[in-house]
PDB file of N, CA and C in Angstrom:
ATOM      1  N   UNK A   1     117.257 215.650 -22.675  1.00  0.00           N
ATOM      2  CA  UNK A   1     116.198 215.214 -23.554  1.00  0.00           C
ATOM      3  C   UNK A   1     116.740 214.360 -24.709  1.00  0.00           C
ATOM      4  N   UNK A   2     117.971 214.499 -25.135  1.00  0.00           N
ATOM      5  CA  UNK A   2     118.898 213.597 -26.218  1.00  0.00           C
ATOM      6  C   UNK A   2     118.730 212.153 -26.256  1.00  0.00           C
ATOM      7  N   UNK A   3     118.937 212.154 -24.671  1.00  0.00           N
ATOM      8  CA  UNK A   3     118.770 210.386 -24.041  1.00  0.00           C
ATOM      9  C   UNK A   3     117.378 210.148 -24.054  1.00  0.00           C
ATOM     10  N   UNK A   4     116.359 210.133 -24.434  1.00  0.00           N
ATOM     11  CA  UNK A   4     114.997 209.786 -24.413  1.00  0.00           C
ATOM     12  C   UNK A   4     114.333 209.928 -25.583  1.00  0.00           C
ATOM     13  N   UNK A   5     113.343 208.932 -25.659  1.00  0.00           N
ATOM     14  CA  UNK A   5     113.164 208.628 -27.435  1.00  0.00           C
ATOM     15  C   UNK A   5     112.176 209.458 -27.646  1.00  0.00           C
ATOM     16  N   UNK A   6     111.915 210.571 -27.456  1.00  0.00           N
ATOM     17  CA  UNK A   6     111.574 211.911 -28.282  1.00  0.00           C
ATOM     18  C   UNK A   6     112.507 212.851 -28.243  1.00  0.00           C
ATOM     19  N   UNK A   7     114.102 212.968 -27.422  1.00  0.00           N
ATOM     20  CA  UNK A   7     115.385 213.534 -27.843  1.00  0.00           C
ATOM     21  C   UNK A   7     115.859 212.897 -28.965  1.00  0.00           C
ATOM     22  N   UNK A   8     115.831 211.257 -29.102  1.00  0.00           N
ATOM     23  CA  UNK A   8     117.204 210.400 -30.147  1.00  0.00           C
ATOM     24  C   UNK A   8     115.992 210.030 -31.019  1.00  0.00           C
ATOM     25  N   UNK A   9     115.273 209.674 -30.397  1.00  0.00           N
ATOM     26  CA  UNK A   9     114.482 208.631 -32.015  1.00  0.00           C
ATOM     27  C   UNK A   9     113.232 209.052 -32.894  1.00  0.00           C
ATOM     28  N   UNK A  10     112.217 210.023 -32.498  1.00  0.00           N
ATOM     29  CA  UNK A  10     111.496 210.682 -32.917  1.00  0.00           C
ATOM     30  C   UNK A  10     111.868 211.942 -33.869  1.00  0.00           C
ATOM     31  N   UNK A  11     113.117 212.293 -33.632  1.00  0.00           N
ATOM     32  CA  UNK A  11     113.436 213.619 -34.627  1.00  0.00           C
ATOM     33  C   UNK A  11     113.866 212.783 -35.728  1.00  0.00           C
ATOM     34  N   UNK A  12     114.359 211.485 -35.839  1.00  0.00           N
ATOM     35  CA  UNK A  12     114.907 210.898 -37.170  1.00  0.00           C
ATOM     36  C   UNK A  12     113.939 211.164 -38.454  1.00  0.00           C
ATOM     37  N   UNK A  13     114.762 211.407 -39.033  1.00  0.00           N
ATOM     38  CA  UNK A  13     113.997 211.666 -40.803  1.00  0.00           C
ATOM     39  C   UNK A  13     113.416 210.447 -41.422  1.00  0.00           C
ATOM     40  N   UNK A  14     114.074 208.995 -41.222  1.00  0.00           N
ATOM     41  CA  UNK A  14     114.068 207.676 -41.953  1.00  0.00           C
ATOM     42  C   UNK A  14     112.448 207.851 -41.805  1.00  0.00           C
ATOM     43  N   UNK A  15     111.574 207.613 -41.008  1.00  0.00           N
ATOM     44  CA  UNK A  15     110.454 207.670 -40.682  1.00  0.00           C
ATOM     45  C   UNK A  15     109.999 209.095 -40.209  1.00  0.00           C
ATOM     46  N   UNK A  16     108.106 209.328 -40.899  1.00  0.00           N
ATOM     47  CA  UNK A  16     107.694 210.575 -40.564  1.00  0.00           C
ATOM     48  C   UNK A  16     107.011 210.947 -39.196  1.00  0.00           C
ATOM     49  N   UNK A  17     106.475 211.175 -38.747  1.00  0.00           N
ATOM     50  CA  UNK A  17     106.101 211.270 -37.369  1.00  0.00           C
ATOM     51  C   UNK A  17     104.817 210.865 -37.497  1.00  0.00           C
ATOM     52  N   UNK A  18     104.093 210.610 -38.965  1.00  0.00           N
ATOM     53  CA  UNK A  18     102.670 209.788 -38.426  1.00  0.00           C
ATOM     54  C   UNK A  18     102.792 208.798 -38.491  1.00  0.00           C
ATOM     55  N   UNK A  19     104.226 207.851 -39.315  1.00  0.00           N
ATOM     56  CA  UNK A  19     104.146 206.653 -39.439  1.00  0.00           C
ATOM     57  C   UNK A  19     104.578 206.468 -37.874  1.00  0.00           C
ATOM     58  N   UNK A  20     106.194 206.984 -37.185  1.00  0.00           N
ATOM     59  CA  UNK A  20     105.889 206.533 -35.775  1.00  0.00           C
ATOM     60  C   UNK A  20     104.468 206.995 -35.125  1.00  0.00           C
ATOM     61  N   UNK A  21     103.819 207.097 -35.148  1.00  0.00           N
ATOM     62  CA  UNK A  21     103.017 207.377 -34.066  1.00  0.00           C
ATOM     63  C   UNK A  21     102.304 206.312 -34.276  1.00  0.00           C
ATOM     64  N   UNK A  22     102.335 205.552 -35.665  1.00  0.00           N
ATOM     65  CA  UNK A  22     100.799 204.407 -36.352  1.00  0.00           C
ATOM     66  C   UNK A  22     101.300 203.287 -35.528  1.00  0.00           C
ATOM     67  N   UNK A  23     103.307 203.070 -35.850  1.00  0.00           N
ATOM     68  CA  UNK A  23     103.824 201.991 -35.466  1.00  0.00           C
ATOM     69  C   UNK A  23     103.768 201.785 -33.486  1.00  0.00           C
ATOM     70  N   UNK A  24     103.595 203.326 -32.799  1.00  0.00           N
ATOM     71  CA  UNK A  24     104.012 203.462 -31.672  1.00  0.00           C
ATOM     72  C   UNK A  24     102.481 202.480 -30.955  1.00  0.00           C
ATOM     73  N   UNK A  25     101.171 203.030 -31.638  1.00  0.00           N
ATOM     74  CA  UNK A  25     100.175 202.834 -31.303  1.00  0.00           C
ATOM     75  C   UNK A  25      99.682 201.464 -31.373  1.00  0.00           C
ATOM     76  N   UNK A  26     100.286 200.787 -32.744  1.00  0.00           N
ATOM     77  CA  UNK A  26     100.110 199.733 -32.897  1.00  0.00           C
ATOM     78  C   UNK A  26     100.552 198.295 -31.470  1.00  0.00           C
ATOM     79  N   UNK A  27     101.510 198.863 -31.347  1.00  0.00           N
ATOM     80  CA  UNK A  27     102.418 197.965 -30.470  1.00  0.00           C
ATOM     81  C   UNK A  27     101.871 198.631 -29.072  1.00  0.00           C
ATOM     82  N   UNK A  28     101.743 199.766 -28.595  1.00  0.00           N
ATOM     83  CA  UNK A  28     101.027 199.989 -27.447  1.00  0.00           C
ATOM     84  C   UNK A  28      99.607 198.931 -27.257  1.00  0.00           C
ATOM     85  N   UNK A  29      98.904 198.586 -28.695  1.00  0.00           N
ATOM     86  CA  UNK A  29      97.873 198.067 -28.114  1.00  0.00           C
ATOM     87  C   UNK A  29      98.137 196.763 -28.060  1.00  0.00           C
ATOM     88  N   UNK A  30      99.016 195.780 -28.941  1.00  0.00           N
ATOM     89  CA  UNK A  30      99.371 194.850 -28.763  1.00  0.00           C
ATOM     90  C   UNK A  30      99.509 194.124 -27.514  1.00  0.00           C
ATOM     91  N   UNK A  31     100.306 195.619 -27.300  1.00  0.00           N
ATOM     92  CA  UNK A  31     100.895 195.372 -25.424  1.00  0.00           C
ATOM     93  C   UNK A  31      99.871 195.347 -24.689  1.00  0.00           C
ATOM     94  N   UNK A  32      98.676 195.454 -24.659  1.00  0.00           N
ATOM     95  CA  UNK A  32      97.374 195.931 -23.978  1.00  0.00           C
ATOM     96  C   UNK A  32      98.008 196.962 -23.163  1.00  0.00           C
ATOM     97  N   UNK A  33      98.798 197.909 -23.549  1.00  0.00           N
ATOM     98  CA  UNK A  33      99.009 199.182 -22.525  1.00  0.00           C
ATOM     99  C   UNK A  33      98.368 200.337 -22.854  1.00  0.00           C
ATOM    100  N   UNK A  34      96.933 199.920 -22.287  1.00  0.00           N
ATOM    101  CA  UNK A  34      95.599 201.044 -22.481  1.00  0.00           C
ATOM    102  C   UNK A  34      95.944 202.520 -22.378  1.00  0.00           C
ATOM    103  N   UNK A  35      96.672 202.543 -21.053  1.00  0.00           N
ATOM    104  CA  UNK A  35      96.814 204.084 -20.697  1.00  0.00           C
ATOM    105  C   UNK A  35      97.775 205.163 -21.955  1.00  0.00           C
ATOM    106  N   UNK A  36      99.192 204.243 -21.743  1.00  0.00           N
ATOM    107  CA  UNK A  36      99.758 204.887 -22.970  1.00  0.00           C
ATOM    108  C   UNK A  36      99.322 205.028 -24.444  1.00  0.00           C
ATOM    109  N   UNK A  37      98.525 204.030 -24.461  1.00  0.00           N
ATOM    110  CA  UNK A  37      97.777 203.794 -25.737  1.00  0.00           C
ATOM    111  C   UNK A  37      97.325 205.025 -26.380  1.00  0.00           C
ATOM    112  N   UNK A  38      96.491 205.768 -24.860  1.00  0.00           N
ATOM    113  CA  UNK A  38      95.372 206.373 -24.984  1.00  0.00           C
ATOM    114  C   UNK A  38      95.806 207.817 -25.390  1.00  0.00           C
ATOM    115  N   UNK A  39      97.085 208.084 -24.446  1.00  0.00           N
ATOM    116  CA  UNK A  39      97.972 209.245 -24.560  1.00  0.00           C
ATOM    117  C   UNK A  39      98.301 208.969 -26.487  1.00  0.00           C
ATOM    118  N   UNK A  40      99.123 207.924 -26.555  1.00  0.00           N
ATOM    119  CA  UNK A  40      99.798 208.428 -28.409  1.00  0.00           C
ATOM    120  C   UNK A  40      99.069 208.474 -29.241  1.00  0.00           C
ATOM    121  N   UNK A  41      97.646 207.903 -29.076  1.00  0.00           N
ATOM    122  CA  UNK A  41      96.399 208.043 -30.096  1.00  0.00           C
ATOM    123  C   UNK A  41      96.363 209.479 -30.319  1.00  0.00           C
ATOM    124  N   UNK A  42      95.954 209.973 -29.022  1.00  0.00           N
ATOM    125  CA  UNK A  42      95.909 211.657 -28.848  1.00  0.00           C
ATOM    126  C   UNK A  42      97.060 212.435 -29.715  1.00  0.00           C
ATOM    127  N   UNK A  43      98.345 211.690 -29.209  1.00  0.00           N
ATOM    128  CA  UNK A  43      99.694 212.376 -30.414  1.00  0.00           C
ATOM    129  C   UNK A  43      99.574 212.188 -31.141  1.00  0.00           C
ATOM    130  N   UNK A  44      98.892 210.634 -31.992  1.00  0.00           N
ATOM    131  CA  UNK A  44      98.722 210.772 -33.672  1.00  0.00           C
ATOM    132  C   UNK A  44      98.149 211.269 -33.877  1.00  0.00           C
ATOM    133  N   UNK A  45      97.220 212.016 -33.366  1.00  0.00           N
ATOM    134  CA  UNK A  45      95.959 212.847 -34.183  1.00  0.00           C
ATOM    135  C   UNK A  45      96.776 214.171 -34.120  1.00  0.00           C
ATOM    136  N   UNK A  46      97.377 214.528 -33.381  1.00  0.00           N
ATOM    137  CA  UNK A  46      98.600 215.764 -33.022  1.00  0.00           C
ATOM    138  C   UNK A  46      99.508 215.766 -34.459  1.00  0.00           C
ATOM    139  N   UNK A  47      99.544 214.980 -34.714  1.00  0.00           N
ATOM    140  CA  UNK A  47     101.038 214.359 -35.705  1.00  0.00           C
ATOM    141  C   UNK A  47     100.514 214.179 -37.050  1.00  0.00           C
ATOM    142  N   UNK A  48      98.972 214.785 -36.968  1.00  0.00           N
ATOM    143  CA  UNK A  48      98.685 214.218 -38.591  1.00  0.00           C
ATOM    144  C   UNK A  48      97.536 212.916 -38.930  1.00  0.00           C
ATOM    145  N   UNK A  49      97.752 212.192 -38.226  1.00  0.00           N
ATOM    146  CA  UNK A  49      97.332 210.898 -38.459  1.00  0.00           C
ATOM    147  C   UNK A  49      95.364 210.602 -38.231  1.00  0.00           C
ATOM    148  N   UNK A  50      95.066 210.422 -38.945  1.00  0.00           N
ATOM    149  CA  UNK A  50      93.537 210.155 -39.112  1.00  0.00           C
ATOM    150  C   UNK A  50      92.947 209.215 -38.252  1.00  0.00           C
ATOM    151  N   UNK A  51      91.746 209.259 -38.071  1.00  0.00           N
ATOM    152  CA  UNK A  51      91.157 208.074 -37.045  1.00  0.00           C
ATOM    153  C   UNK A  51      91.119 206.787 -37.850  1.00  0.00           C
ATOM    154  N   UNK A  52      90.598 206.573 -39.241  1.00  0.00           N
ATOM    155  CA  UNK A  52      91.065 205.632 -40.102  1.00  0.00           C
ATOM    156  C   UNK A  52      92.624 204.844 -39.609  1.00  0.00           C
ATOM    157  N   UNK A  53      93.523 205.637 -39.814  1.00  0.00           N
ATOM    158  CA  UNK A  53      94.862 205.572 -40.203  1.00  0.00           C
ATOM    159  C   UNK A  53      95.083 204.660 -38.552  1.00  0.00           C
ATOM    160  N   UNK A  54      94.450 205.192 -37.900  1.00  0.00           N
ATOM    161  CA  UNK A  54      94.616 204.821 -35.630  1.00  0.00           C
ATOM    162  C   UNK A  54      94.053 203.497 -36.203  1.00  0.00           C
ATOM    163  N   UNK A  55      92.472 203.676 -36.674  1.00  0.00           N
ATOM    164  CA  UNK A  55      92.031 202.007 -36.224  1.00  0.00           C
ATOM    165  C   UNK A  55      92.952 200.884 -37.518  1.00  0.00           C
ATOM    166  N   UNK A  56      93.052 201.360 -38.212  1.00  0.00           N
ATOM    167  CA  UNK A  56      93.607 200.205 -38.992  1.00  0.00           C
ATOM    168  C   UNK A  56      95.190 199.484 -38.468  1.00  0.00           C
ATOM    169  N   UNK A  57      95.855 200.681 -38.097  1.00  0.00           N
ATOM    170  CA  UNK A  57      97.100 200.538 -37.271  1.00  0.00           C
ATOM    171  C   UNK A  57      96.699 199.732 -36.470  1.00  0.00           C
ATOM    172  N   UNK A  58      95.736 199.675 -34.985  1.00  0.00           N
ATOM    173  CA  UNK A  58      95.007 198.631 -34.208  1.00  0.00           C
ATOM    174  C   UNK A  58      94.629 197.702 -35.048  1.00  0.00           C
ATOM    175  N   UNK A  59      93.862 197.479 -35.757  1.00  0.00           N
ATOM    176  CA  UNK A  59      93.301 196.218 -36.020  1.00  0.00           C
ATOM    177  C   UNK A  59      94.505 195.624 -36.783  1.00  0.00           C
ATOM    178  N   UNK A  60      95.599 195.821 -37.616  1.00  0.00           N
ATOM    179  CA  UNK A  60      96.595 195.344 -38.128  1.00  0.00           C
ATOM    180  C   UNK A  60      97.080 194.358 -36.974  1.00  0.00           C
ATOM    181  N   UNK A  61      97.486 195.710 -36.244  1.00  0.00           N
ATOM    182  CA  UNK A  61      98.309 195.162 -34.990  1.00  0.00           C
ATOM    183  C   UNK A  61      97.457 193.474 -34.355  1.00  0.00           C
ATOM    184  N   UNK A  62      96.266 193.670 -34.306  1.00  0.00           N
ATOM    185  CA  UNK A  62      95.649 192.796 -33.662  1.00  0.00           C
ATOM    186  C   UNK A  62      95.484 191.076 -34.454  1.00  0.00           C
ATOM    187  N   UNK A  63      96.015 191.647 -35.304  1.00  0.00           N
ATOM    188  CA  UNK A  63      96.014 190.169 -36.400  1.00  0.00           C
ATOM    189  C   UNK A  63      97.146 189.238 -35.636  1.00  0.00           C
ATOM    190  N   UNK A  64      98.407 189.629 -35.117  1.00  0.00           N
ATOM    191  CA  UNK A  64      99.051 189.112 -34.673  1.00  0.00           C
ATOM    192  C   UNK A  64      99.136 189.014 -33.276  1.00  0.00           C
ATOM    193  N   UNK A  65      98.653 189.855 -32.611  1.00  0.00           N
ATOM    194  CA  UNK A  65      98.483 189.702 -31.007  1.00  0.00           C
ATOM    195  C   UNK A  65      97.384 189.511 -31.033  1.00  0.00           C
ATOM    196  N   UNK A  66      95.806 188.977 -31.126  1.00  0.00           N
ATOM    197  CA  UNK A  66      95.031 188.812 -30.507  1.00  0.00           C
ATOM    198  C   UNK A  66      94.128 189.443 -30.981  1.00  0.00           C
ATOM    199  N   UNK A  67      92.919 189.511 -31.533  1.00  0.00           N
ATOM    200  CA  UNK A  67      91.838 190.337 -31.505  1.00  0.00           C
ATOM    201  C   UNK A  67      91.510 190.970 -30.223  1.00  0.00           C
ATOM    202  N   UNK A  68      91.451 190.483 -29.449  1.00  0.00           N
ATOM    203  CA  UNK A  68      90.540 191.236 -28.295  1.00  0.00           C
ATOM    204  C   UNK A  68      91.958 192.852 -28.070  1.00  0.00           C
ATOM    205  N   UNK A  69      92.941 192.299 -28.139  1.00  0.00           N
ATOM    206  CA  UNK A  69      93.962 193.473 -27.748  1.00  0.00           C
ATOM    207  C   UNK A  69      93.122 194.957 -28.636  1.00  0.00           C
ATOM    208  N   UNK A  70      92.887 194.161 -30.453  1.00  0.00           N
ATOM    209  CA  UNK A  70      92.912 195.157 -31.085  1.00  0.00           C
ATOM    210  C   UNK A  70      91.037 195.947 -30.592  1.00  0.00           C
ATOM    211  N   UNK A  71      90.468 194.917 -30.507  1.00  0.00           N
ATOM    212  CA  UNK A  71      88.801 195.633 -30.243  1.00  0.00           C
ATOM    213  C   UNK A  71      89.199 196.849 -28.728  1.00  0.00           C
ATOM    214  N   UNK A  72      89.612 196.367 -27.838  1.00  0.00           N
ATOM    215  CA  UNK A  72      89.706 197.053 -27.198  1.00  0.00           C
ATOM    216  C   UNK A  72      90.567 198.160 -27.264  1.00  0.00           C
ATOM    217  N   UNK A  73      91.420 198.356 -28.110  1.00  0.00           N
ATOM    218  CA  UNK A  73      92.181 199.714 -28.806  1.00  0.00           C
ATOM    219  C   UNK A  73      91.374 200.410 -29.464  1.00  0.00           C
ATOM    220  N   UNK A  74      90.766 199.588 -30.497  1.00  0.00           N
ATOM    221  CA  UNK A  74      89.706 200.458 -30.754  1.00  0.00           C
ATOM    222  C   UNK A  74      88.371 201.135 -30.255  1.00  0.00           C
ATOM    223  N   UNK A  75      88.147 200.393 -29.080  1.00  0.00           N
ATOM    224  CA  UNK A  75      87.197 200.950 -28.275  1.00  0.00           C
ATOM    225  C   UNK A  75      87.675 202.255 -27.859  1.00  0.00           C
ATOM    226  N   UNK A  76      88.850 202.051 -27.419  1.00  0.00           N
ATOM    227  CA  UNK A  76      89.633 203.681 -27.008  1.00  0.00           C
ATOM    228  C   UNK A  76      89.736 204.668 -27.622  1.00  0.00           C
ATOM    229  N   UNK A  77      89.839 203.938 -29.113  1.00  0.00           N
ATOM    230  CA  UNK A  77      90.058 205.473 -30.311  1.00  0.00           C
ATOM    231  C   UNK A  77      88.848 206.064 -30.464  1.00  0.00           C
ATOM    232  N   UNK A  78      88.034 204.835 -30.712  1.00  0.00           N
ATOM    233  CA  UNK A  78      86.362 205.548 -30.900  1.00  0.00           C
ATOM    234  C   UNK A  78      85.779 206.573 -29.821  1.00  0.00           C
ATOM    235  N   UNK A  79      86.524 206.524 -28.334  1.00  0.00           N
ATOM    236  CA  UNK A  79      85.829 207.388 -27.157  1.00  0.00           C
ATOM    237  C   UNK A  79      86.602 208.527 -27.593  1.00  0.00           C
ATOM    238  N   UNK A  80      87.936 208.467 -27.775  1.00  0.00           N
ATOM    239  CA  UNK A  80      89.069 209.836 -28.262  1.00  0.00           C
ATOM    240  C   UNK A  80      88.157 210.405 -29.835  1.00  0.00           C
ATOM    241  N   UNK A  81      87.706 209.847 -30.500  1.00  0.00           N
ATOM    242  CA  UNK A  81      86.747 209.965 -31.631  1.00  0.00           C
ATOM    243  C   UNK A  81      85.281 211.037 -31.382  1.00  0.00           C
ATOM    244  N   UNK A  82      84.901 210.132 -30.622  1.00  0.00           N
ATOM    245  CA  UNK A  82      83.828 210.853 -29.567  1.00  0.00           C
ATOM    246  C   UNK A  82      84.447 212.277 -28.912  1.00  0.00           C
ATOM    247  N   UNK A  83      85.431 212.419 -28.017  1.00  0.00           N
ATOM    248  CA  UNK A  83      85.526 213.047 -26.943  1.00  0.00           C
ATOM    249  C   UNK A  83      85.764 214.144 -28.354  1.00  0.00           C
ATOM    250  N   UNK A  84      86.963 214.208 -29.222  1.00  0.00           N
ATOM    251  CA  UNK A  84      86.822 215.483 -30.257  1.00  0.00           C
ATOM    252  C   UNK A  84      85.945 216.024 -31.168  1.00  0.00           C
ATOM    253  N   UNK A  85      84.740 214.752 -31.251  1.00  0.00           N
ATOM    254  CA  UNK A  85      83.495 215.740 -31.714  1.00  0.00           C
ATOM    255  C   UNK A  85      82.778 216.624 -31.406  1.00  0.00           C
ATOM    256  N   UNK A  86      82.719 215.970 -29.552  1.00  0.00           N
ATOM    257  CA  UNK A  86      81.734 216.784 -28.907  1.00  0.00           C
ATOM    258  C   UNK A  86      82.635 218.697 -28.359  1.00  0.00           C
ATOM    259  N   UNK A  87      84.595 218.418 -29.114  1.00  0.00           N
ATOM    260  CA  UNK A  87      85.238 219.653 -28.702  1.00  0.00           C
ATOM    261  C   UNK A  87      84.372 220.664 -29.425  1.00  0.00           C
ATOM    262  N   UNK A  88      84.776 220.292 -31.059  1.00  0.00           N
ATOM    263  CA  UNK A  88      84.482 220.611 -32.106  1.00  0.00           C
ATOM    264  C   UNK A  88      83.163 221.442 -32.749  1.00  0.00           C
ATOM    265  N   UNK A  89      82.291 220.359 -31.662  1.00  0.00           N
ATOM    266  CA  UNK A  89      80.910 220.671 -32.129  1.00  0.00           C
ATOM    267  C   UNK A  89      80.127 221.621 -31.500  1.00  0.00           C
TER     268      UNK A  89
END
């Protein structure tokens, strides 16, 4: 597990685990890599991180890759948004 970046790079102190998760998410959507996207959204909310804190990370991200990358990230957070209200409620 040492060799894999939740063994070496996620336990580092320099950064807290909601900022990786803002930076992880950001660049997942950049990438348009929906699926993983969809998974670390789920870990930032695991890790602390607010639905605010998800879409702004996306729409940041999207200033430089593309709007459509970021709308459609955020389309994803808003269903993960959705899907924990209806846990909750």
């Amino acid at each position: 597990m040492e060799n894999t970046p939740w063994g070496f790079l996620w336990p580092r102190e320099q950064l807290s685990l909601q900022s990786r998760s803002l930076i992880t998410v950001a660049i997942l959507a950049a990438l348009d890599r929906h699926q993983e996207l969809e998974t670390h959204i789920r870990g930032a909310r695991r890790n602390g991180c607010s639905f605010e804190e998800i879409i702004e990370a996306i729409l940041h991200s999207g200033v430089y890759s593309g709007m459509p990358t970021a709308v459609e990230g955020a389309r994803i957070a808003q269903r993960i948004a959705t899907e924990e209200q209806q846990v909750t409620s």
